[in-house]
PDB file of N, CA and C in Angstrom:
ATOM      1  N   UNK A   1      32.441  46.221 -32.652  1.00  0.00           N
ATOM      2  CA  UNK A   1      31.171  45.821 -32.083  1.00  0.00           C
ATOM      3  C   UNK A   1      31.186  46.240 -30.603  1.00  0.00           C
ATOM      4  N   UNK A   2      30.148  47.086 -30.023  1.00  0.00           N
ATOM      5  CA  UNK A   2      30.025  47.391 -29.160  1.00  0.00           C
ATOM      6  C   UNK A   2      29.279  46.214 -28.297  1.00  0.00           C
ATOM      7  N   UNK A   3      29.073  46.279 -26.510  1.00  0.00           N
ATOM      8  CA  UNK A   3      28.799  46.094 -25.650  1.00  0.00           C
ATOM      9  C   UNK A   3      27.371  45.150 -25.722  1.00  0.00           C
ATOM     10  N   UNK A   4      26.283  46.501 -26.096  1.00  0.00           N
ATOM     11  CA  UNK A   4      25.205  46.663 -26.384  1.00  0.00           C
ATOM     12  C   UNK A   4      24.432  45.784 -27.641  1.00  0.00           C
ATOM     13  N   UNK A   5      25.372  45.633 -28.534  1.00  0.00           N
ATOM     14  CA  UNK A   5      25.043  44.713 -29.940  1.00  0.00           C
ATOM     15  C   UNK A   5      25.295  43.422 -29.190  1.00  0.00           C
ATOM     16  N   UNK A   6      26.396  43.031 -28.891  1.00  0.00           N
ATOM     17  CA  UNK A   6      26.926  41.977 -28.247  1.00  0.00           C
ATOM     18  C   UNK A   6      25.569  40.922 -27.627  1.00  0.00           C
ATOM     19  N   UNK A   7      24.777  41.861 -26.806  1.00  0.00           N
ATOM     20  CA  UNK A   7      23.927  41.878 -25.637  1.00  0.00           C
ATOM     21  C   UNK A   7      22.647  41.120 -26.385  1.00  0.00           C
ATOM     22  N   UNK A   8      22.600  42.341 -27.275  1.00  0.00           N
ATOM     23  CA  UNK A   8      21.184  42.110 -28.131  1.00  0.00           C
ATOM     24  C   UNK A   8      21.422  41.156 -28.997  1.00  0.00           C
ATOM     25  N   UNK A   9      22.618  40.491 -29.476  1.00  0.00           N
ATOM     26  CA  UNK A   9      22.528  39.608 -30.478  1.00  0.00           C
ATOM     27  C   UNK A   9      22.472  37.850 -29.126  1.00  0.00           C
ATOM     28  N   UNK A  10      22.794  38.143 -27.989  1.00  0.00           N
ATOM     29  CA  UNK A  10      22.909  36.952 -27.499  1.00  0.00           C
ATOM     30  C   UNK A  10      21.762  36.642 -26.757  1.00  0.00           C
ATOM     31  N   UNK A  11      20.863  37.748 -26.727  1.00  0.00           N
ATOM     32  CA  UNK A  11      19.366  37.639 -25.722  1.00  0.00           C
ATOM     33  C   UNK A  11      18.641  37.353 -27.064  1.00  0.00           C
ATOM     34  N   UNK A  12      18.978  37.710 -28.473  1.00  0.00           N
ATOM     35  CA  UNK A  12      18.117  37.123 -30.228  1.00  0.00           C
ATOM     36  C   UNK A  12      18.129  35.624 -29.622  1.00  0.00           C
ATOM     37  N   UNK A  13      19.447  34.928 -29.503  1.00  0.00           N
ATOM     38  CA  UNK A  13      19.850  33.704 -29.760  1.00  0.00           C
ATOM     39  C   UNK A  13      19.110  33.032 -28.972  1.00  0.00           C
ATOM     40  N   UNK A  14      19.289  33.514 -27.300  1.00  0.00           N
ATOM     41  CA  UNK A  14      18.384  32.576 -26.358  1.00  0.00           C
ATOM     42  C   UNK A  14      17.041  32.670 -26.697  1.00  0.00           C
ATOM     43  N   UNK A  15      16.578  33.564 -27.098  1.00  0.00           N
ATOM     44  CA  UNK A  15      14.739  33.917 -27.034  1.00  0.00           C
ATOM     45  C   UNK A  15      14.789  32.567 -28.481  1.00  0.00           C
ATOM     46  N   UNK A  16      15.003  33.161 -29.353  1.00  0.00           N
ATOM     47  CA  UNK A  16      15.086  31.953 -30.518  1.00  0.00           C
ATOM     48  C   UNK A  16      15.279  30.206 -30.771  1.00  0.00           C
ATOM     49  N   UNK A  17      16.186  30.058 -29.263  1.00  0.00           N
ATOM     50  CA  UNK A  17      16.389  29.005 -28.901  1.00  0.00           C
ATOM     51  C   UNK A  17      15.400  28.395 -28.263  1.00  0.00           C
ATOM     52  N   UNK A  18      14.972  29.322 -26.964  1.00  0.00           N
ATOM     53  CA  UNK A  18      13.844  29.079 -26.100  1.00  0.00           C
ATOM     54  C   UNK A  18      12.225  28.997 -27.356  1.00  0.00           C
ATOM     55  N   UNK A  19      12.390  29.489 -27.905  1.00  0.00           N
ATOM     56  CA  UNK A  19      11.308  29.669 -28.597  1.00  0.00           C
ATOM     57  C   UNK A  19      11.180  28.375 -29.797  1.00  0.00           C
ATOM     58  N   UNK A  20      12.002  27.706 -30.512  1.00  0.00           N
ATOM     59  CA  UNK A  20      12.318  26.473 -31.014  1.00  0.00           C
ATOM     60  C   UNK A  20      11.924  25.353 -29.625  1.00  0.00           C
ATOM     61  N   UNK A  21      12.537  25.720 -28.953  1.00  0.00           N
ATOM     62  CA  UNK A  21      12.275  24.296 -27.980  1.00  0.00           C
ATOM     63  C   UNK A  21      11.254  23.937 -27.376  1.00  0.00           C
ATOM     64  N   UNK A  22      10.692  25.206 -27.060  1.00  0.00           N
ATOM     65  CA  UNK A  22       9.191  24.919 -26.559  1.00  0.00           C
ATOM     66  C   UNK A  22       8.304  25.446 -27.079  1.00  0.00           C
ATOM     67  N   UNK A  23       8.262  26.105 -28.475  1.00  0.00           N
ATOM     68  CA  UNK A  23       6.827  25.671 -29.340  1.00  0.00           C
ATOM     69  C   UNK A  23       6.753  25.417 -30.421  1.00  0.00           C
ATOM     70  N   UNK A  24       8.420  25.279 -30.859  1.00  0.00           N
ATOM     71  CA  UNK A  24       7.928  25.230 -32.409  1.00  0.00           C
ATOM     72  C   UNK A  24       7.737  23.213 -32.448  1.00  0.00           C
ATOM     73  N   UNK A  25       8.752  23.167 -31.073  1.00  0.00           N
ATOM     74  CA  UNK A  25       8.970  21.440 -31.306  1.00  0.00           C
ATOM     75  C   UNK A  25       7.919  20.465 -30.395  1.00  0.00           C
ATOM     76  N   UNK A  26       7.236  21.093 -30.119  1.00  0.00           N
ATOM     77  CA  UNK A  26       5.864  20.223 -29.835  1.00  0.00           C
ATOM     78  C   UNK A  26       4.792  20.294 -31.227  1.00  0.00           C
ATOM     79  N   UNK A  27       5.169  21.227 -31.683  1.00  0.00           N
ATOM     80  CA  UNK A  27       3.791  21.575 -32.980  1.00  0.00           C
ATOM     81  C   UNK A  27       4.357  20.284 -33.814  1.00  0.00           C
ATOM     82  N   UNK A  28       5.971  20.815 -33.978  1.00  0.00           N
ATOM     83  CA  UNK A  28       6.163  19.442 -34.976  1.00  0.00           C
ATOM     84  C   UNK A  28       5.911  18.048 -34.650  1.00  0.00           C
ATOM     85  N   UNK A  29       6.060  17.888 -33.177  1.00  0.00           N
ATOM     86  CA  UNK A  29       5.395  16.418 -32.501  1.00  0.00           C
ATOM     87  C   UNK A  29       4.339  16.081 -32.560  1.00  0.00           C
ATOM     88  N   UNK A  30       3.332  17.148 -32.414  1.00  0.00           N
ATOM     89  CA  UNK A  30       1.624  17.211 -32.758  1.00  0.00           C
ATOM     90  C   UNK A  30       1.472  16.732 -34.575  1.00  0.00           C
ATOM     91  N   UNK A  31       2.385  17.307 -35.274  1.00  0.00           N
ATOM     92  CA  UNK A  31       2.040  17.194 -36.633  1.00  0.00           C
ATOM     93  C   UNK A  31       2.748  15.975 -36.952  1.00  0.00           C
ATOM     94  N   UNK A  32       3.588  15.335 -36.559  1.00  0.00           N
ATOM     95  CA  UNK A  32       4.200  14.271 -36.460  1.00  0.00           C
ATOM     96  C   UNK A  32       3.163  12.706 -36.246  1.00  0.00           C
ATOM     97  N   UNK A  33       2.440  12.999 -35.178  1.00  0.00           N
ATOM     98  CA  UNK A  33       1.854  12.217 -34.483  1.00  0.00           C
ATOM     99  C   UNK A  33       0.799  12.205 -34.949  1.00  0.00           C
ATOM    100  N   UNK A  34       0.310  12.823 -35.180  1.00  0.00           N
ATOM    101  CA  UNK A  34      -1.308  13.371 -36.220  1.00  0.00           C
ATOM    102  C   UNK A  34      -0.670  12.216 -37.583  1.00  0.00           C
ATOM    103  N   UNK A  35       0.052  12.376 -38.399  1.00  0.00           N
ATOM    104  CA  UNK A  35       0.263  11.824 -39.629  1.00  0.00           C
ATOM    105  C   UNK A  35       0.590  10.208 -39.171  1.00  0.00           C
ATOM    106  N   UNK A  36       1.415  10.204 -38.405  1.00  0.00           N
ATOM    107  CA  UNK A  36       1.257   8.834 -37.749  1.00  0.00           C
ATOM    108  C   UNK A  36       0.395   8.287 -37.591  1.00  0.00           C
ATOM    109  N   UNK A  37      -0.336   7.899 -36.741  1.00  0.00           N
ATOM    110  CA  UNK A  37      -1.751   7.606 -36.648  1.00  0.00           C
ATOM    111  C   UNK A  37      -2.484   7.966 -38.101  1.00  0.00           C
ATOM    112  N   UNK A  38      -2.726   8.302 -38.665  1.00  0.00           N
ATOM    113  CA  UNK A  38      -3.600   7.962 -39.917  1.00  0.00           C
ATOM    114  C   UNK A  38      -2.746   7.285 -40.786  1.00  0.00           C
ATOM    115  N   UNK A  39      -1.202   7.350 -40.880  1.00  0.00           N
ATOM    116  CA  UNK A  39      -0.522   6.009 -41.498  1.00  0.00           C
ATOM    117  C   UNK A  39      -0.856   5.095 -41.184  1.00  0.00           C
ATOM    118  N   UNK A  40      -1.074   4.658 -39.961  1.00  0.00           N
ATOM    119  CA  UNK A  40      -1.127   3.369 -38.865  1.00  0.00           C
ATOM    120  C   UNK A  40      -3.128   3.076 -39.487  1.00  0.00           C
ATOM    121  N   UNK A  41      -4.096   3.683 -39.074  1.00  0.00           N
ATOM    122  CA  UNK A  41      -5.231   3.368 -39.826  1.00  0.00           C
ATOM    123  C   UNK A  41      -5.179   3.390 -41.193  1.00  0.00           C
ATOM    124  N   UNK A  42      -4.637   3.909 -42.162  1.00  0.00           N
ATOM    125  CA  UNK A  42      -4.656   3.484 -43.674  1.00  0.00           C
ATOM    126  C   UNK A  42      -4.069   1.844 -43.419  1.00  0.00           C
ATOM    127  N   UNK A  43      -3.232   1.702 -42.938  1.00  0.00           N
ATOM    128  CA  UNK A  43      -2.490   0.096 -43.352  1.00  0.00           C
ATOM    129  C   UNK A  43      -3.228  -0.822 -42.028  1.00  0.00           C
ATOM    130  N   UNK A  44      -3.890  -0.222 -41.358  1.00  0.00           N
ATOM    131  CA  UNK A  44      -5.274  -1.281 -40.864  1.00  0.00           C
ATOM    132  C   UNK A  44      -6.476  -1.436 -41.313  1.00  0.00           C
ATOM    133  N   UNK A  45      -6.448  -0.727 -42.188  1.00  0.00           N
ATOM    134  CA  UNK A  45      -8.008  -0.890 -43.097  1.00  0.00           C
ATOM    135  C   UNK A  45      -7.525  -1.480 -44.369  1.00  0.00           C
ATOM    136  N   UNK A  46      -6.280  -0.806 -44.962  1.00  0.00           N
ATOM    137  CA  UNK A  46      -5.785  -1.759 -46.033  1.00  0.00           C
ATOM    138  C   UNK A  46      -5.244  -3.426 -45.817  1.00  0.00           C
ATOM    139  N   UNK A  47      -4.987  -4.180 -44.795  1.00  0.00           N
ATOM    140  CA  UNK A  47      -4.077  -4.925 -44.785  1.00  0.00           C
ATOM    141  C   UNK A  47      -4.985  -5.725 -43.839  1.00  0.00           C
ATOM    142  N   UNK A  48      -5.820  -4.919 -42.414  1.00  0.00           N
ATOM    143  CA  UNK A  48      -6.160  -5.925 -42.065  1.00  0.00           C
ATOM    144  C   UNK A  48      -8.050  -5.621 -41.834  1.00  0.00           C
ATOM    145  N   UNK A  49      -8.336  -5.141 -42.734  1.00  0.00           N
ATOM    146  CA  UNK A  49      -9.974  -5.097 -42.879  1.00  0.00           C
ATOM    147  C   UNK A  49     -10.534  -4.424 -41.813  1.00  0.00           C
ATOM    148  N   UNK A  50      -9.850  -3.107 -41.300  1.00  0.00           N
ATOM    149  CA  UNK A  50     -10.153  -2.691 -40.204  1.00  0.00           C
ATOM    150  C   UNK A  50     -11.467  -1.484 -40.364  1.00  0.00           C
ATOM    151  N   UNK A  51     -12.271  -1.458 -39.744  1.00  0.00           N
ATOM    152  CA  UNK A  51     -13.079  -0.732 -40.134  1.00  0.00           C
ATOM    153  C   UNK A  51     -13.543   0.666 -39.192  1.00  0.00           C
ATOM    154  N   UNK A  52     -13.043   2.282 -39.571  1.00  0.00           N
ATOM    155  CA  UNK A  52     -13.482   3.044 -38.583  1.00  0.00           C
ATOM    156  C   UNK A  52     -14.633   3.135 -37.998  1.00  0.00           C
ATOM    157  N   UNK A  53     -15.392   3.204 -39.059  1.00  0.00           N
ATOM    158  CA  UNK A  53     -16.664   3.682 -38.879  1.00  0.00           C
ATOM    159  C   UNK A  53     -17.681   2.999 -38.043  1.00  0.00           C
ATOM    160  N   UNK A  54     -17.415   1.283 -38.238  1.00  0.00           N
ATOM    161  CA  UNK A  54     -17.934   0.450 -37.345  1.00  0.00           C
ATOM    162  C   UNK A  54     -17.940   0.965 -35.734  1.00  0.00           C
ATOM    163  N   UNK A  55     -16.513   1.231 -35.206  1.00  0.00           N
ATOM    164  CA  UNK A  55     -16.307   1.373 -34.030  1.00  0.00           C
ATOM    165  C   UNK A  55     -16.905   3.268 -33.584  1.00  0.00           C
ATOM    166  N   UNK A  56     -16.943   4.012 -34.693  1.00  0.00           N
ATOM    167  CA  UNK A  56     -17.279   5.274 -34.806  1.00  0.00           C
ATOM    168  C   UNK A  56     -18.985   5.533 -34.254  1.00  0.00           C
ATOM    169  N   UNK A  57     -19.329   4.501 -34.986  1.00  0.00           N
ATOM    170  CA  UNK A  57     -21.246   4.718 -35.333  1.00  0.00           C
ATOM    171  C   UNK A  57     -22.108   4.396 -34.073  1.00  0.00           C
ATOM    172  N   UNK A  58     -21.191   3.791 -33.151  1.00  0.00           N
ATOM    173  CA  UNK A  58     -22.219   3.661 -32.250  1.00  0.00           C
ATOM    174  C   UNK A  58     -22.060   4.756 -31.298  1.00  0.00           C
ATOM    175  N   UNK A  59     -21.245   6.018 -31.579  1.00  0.00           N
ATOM    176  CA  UNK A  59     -20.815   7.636 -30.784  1.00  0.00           C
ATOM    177  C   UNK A  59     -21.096   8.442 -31.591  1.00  0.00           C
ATOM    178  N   UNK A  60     -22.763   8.231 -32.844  1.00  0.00           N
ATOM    179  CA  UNK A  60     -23.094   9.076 -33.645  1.00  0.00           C
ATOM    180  C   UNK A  60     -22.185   9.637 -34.420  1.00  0.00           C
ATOM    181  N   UNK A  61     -20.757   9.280 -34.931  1.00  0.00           N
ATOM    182  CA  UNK A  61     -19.927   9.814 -35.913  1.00  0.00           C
ATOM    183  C   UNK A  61     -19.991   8.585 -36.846  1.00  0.00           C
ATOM    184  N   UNK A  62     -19.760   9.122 -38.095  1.00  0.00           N
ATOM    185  CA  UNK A  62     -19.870   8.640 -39.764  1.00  0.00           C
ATOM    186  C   UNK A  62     -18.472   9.623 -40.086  1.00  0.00           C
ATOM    187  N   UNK A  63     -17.564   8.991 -40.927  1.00  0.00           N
ATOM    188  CA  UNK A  63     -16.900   9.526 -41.503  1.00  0.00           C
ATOM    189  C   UNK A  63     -16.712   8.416 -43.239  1.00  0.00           C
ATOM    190  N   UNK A  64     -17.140   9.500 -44.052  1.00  0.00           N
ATOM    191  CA  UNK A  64     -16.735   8.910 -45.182  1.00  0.00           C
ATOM    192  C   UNK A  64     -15.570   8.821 -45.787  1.00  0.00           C
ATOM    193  N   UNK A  65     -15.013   7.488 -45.629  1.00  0.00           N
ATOM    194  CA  UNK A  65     -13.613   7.308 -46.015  1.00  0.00           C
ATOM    195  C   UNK A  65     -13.314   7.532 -47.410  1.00  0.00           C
ATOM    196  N   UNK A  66     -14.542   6.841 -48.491  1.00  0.00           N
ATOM    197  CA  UNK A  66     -14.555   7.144 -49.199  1.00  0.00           C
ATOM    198  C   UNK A  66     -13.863   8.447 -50.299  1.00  0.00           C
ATOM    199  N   UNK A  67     -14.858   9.475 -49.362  1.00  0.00           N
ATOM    200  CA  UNK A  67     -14.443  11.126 -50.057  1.00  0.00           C
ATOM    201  C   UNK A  67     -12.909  10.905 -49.912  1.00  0.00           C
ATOM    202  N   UNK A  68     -12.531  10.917 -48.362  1.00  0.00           N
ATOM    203  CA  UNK A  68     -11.051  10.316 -47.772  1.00  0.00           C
ATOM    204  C   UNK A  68     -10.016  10.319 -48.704  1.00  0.00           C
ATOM    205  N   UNK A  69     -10.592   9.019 -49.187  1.00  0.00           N
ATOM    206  CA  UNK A  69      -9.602   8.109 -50.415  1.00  0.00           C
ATOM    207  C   UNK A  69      -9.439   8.897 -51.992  1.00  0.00           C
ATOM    208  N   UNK A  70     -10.545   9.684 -51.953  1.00  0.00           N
ATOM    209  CA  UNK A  70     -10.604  10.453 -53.357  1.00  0.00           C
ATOM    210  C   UNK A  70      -9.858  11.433 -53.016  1.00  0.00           C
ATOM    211  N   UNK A  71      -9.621  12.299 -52.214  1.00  0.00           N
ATOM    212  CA  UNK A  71      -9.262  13.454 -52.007  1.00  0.00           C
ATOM    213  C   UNK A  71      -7.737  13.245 -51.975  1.00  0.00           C
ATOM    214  N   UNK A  72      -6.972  12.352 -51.166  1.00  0.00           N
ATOM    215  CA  UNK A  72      -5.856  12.141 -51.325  1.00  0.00           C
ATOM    216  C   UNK A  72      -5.419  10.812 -51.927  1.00  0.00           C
ATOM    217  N   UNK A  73      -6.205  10.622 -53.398  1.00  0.00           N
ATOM    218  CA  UNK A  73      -5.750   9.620 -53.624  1.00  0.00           C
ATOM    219  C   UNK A  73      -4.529  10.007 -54.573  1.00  0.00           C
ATOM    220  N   UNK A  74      -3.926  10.676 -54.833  1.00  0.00           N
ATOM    221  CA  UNK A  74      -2.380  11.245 -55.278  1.00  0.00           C
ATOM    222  C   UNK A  74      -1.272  10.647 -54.675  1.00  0.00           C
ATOM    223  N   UNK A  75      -1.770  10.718 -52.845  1.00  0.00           N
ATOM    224  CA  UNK A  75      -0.523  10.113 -52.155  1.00  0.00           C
ATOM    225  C   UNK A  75      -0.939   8.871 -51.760  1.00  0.00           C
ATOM    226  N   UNK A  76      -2.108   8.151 -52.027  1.00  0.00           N
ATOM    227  CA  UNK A  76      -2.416   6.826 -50.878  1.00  0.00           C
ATOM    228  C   UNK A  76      -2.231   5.721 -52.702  1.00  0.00           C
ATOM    229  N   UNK A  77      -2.137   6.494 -53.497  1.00  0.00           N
ATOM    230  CA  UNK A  77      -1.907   5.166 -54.775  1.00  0.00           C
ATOM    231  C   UNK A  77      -0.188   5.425 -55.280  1.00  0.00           C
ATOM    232  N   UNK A  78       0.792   6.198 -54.899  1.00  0.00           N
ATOM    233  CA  UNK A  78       1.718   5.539 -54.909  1.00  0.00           C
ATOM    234  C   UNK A  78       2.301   5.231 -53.240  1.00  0.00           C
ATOM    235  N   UNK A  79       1.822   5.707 -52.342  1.00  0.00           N
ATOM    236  CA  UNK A  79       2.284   4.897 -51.464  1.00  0.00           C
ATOM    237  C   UNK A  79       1.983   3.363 -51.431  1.00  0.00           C
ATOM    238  N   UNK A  80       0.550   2.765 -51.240  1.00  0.00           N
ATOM    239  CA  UNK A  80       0.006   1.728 -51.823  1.00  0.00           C
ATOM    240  C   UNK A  80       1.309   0.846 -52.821  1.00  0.00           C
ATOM    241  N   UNK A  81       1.696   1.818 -53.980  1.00  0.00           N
ATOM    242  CA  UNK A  81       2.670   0.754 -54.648  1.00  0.00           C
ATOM    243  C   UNK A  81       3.972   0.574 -54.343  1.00  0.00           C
ATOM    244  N   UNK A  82       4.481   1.607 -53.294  1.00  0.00           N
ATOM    245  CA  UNK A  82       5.674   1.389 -52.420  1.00  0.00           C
ATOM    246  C   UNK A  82       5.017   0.138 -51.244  1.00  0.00           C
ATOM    247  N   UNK A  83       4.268   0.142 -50.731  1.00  0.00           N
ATOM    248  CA  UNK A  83       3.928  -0.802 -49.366  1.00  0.00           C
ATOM    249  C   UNK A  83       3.909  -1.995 -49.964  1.00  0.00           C
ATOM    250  N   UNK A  84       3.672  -2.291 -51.402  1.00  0.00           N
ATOM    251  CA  UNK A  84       2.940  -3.405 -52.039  1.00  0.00           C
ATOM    252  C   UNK A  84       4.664  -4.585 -52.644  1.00  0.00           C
ATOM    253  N   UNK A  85       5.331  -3.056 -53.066  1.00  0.00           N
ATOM    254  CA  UNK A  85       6.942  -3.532 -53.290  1.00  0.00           C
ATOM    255  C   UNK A  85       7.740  -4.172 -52.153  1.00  0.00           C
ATOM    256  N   UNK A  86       7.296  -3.363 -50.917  1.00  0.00           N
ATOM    257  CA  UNK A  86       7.785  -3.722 -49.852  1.00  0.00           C
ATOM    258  C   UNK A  86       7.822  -4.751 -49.442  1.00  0.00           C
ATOM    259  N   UNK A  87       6.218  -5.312 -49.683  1.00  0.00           N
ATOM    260  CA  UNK A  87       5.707  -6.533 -49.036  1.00  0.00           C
ATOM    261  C   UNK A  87       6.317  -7.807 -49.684  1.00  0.00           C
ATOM    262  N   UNK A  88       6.105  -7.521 -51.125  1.00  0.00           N
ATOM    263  CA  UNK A  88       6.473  -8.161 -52.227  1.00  0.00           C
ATOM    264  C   UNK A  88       8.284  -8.616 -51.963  1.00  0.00           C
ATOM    265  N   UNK A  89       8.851  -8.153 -51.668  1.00  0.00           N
ATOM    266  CA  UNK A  89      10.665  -8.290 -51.074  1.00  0.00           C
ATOM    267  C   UNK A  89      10.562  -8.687 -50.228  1.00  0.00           C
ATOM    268  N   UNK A  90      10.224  -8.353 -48.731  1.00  0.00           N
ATOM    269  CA  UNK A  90      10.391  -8.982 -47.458  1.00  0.00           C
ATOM    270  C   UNK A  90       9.356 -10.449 -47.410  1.00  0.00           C
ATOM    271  N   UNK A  91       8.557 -10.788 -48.528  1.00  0.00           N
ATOM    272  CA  UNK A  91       8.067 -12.152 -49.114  1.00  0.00           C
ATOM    273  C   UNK A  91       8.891 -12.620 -49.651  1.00  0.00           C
ATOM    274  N   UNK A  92       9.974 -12.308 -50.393  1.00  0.00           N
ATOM    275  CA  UNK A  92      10.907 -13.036 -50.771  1.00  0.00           C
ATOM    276  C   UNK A  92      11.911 -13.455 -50.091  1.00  0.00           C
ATOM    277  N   UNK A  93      12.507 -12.407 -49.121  1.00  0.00           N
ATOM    278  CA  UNK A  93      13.243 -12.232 -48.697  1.00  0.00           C
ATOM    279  C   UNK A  93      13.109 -13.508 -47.386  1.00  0.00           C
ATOM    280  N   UNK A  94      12.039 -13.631 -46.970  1.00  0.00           N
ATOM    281  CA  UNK A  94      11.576 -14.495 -45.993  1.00  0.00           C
ATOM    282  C   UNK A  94      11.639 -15.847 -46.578  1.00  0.00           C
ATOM    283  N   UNK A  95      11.149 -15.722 -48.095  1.00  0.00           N
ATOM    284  CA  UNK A  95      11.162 -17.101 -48.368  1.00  0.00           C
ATOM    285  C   UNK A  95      12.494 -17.738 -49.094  1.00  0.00           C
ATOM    286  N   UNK A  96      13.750 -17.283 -48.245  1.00  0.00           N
ATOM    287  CA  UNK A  96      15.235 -17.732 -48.833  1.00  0.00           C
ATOM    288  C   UNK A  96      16.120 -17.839 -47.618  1.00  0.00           C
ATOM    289  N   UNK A  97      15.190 -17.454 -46.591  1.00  0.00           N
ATOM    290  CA  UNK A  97      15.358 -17.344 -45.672  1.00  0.00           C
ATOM    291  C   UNK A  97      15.472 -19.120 -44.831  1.00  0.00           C
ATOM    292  N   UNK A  98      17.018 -19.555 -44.563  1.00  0.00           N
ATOM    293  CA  UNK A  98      17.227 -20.816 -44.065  1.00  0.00           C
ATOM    294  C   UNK A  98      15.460 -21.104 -42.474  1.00  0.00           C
ATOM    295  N   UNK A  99      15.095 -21.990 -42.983  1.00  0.00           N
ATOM    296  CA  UNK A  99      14.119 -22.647 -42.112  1.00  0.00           C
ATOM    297  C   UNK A  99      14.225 -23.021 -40.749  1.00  0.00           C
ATOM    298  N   UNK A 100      15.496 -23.398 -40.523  1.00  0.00           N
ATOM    299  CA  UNK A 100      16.170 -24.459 -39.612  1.00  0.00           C
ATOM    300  C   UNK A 100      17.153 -24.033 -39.213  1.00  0.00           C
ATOM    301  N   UNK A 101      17.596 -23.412 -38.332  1.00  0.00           N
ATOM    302  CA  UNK A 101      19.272 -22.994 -37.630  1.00  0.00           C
ATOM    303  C   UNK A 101      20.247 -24.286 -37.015  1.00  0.00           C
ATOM    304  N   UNK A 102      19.424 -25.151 -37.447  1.00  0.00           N
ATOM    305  CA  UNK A 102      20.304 -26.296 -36.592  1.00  0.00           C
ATOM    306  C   UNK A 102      21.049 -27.450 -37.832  1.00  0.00           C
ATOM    307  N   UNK A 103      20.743 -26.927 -38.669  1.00  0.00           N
ATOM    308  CA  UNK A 103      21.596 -27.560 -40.529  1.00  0.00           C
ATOM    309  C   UNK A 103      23.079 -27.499 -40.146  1.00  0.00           C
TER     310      UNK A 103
END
């Protein structure tokens, strides 16, 4: 291996490196954070009657959650029965749970 390969394989590595760190890993933070937040509103409209559209309608936006719910309802009805298991255990789990630390 010459000089020259050497060169070019270690200026690949940094550009590749540099290039992971500052754009591929904000996109994934953007896409990260994007899915977040609509986790966080599915289980406030499911759990605590939260309503977008209310707070939406008076800035002329309507969004039909509806379509929403049809379109991905593949992933929001077994997540739904994972959140529901969840709840269902840490209800139990709470209720075996000593009352009193001072027994």
């Amino acid at each position: 291996m010459d000089t020259t390969t050497l060169i070019t394989i270690i200026v690949a590595v940094v550009v590749a490196y540099f290039l992971i760190r500052f754009v591929v890993s904000p996109v994934i933070k953007a896409v990260l954070g994007i899915i977040f937040i609509l986790i966080i509103i599915y289980l406030l409209q499911r759990y605590f009657g939260f309503d977008l559209n209310r707070i939406l309608s008076p800035l002329g936006i309507n969004l039909d959650l509806n379509k929403f719910n049809s379109s991905f309802g593949w992933i929001l009805g077994p997540a739904g029965y994972y959140i529901e298991k969840a709840k269902t255990f840490l209800f139990y789990l709470w209720g075996n749970f000593p009352k009193s630390l001072n027994n």
